[in-house]
N, C-alpha and C. Protein backbone atom coordinates (compact mmCIF):
# COMPACT_ATOMS: atom_id res chain seq x y z
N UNK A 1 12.31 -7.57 -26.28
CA UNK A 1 11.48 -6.52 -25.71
C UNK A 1 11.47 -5.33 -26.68
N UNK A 2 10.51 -4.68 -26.92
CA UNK A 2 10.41 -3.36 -27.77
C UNK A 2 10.96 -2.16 -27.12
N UNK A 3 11.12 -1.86 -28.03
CA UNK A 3 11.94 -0.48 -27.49
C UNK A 3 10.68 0.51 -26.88
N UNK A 4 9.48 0.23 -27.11
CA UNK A 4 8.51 0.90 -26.11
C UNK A 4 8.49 0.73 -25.14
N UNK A 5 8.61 -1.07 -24.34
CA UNK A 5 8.52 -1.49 -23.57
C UNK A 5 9.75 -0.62 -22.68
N UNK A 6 11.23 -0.82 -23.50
CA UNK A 6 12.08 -0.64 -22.55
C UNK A 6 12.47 0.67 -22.59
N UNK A 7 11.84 1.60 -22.93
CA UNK A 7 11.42 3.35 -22.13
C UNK A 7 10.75 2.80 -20.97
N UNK A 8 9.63 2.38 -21.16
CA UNK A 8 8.71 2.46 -20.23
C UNK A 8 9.36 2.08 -18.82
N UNK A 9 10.55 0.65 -19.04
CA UNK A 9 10.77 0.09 -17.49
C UNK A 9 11.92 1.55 -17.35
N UNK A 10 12.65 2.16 -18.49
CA UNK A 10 13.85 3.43 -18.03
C UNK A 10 13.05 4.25 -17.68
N UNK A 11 11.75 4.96 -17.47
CA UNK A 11 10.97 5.45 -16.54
C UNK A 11 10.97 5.10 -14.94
N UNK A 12 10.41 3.58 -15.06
CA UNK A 12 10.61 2.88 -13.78
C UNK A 12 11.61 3.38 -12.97
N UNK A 13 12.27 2.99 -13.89
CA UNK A 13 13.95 2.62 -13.16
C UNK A 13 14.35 4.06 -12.62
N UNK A 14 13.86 4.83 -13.43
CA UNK A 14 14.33 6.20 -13.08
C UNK A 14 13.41 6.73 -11.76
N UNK A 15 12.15 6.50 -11.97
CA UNK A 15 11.12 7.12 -10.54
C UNK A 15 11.61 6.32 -9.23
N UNK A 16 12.26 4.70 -9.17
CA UNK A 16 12.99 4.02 -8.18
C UNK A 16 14.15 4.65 -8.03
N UNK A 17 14.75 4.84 -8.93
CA UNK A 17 15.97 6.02 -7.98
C UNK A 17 15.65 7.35 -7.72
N UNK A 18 14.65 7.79 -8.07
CA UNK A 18 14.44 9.21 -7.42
C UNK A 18 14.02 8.74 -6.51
N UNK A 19 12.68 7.70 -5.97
CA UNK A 19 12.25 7.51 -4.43
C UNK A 19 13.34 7.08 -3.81
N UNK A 20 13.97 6.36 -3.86
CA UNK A 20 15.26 6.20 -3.29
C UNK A 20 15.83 7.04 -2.47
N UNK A 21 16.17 8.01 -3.44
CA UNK A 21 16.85 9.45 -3.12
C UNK A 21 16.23 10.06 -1.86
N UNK A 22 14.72 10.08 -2.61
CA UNK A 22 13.64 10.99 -1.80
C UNK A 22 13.52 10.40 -0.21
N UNK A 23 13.30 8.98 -0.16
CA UNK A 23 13.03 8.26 0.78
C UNK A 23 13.80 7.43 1.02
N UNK A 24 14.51 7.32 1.90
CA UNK A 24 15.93 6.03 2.01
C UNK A 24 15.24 5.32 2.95
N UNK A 25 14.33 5.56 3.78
CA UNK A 25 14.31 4.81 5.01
C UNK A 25 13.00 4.12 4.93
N UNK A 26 12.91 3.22 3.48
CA UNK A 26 12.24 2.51 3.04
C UNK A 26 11.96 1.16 3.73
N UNK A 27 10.86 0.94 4.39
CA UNK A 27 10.63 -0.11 5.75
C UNK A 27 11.18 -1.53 5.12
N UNK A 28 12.65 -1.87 4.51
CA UNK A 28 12.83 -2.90 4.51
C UNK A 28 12.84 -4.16 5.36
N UNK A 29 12.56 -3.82 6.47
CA UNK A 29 12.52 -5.08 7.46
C UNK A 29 11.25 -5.46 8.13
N UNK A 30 9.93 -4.51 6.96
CA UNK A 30 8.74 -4.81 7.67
C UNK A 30 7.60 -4.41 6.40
N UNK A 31 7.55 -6.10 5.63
CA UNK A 31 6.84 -6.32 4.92
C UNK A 31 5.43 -5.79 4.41
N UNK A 32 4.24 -5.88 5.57
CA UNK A 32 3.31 -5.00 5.73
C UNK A 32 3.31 -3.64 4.91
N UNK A 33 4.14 -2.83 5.75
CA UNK A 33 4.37 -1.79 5.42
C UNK A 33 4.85 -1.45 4.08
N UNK A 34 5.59 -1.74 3.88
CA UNK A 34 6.24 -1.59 2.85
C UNK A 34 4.80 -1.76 1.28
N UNK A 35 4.18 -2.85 1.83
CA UNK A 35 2.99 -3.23 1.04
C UNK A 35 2.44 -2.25 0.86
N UNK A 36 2.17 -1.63 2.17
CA UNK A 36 1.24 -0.70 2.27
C UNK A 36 1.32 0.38 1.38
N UNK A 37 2.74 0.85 1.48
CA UNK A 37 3.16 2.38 1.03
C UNK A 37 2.91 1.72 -0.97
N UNK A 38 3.27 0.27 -1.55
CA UNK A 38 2.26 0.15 -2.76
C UNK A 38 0.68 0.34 -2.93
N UNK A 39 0.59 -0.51 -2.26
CA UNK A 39 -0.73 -0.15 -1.91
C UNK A 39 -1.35 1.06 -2.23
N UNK A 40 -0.75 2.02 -1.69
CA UNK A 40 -1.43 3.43 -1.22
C UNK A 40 -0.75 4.03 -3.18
N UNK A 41 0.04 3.62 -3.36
CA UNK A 41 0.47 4.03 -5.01
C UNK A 41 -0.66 3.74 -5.97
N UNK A 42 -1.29 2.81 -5.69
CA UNK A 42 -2.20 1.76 -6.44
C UNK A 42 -3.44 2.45 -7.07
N UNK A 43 -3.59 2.58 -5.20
CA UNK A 43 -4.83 3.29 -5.12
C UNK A 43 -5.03 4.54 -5.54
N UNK A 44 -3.88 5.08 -5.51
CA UNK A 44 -3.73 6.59 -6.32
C UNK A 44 -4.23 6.42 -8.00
N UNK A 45 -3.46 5.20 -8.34
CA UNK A 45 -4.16 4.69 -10.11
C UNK A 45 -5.41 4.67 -10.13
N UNK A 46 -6.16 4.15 -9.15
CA UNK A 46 -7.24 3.75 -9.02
C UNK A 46 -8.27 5.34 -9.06
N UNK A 47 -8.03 6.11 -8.28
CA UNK A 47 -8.08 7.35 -8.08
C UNK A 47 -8.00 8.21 -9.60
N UNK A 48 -6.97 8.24 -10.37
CA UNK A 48 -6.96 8.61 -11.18
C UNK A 48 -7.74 8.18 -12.36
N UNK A 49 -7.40 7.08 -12.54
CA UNK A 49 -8.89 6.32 -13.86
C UNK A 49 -10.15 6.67 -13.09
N UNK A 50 -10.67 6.59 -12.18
CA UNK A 50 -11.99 7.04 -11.97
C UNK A 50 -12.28 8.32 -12.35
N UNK A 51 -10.90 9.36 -12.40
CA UNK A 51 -11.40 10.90 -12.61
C UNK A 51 -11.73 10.58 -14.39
N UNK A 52 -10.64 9.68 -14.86
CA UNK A 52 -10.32 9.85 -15.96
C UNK A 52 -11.64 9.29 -16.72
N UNK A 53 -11.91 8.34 -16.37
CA UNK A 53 -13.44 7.89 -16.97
C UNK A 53 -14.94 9.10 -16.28
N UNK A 54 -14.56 9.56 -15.53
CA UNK A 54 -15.67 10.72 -15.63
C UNK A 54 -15.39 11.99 -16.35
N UNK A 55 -14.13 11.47 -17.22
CA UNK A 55 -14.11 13.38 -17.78
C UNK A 55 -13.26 13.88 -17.90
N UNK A 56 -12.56 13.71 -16.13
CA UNK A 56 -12.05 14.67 -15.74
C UNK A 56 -10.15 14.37 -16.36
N UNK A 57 -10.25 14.84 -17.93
CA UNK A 57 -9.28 13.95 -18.91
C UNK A 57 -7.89 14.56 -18.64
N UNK A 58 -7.11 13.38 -17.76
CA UNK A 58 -5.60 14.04 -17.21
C UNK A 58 -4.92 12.88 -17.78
N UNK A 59 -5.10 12.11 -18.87
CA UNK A 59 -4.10 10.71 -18.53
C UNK A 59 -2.37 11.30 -18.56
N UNK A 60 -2.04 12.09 -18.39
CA UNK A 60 -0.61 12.20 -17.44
C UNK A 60 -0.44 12.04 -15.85
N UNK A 61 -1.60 12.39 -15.55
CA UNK A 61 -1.73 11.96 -13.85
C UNK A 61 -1.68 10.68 -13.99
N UNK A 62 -2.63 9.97 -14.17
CA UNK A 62 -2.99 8.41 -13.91
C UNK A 62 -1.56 7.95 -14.87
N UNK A 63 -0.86 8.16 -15.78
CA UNK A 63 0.37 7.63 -16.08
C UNK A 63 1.36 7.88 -14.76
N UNK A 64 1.69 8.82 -14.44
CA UNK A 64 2.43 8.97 -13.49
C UNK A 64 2.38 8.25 -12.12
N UNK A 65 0.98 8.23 -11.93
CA UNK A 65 0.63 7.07 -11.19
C UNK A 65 1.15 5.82 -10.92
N UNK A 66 0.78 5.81 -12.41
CA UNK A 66 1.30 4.25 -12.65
C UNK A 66 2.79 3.76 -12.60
N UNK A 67 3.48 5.10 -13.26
CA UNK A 67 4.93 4.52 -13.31
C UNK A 67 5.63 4.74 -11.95
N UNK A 68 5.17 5.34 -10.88
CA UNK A 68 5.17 5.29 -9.04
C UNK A 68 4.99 3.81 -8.62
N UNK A 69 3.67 3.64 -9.08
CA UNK A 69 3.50 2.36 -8.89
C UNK A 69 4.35 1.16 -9.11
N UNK A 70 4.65 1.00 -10.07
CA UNK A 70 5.36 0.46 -11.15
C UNK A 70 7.31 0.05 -10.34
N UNK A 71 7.61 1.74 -10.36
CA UNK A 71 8.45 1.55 -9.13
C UNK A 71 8.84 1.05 -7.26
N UNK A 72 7.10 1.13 -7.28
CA UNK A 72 7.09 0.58 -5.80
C UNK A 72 7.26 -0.71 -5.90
N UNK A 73 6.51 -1.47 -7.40
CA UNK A 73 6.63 -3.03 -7.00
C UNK A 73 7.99 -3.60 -6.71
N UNK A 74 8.96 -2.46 -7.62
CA UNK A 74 10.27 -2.99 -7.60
C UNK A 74 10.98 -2.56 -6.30
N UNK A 75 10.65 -1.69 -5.76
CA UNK A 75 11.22 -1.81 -4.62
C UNK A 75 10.81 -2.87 -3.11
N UNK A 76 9.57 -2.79 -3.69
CA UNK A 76 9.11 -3.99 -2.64
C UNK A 76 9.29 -5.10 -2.71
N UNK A 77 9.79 -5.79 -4.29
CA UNK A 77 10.56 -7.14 -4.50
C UNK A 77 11.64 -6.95 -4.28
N UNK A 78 12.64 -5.80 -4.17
CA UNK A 78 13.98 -5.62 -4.10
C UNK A 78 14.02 -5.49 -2.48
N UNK A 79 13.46 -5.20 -1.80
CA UNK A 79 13.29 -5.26 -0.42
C UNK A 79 12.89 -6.49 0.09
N UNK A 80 12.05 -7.00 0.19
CA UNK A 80 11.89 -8.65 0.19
C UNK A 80 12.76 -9.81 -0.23
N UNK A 81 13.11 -9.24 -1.48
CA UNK A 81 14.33 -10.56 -1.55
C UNK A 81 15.77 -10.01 -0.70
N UNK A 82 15.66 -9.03 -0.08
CA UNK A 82 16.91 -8.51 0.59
C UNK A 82 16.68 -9.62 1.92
N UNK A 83 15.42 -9.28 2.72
CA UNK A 83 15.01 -9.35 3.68
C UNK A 83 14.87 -11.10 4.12
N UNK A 84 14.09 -11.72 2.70
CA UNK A 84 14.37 -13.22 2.79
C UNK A 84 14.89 -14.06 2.25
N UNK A 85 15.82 -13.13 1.37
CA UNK A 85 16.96 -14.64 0.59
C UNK A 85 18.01 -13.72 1.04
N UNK A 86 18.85 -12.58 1.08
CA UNK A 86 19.71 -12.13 1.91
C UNK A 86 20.16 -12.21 3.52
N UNK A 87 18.55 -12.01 3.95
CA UNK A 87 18.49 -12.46 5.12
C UNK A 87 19.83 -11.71 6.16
């Protein structure tokens, strides 16, 4: 892995323990949800490249975005495999 790459996941890793922090009562026992609250990260990316392709030139937003994002997936695989191989 490049050493670009692996800033990028010590970002990750770092915005998953701040939500952590921020939010403990992360809907691990209810899949949906949990989707959702990615979901709703996603769409924030989504949100942001649209400003960003009209102009409206922030790519630190839409990065930040992303690395939220980025951290939700991991919490939502880290929650899921809690939920169905921990069980």
């Amino acid at each position: 892995m490049s050493l670009e790459i692996n800033a990028l996941f010590d970002e990750i890793w770092n915005e998953l323990d701040r939500a952590e922090e921020k939010w403990p009562d992360f809907p691990s026992n209810d899949v949906v949800h949990a989707i959702s609250i990615l979901s709703e990260e996603s769409g924030e990316c989504v949100r942001e490249a649209n400003r960003l392709k009209l102009g409206n030139v922030n790519y630190g937003r839409l990065r930040s975005e992303l690395i939220q994002t980025g951290a939700m997936v991991l919490r939502c695989l880290k929650n899921l495999d809690k939920e169905f191989i921990d069980g």
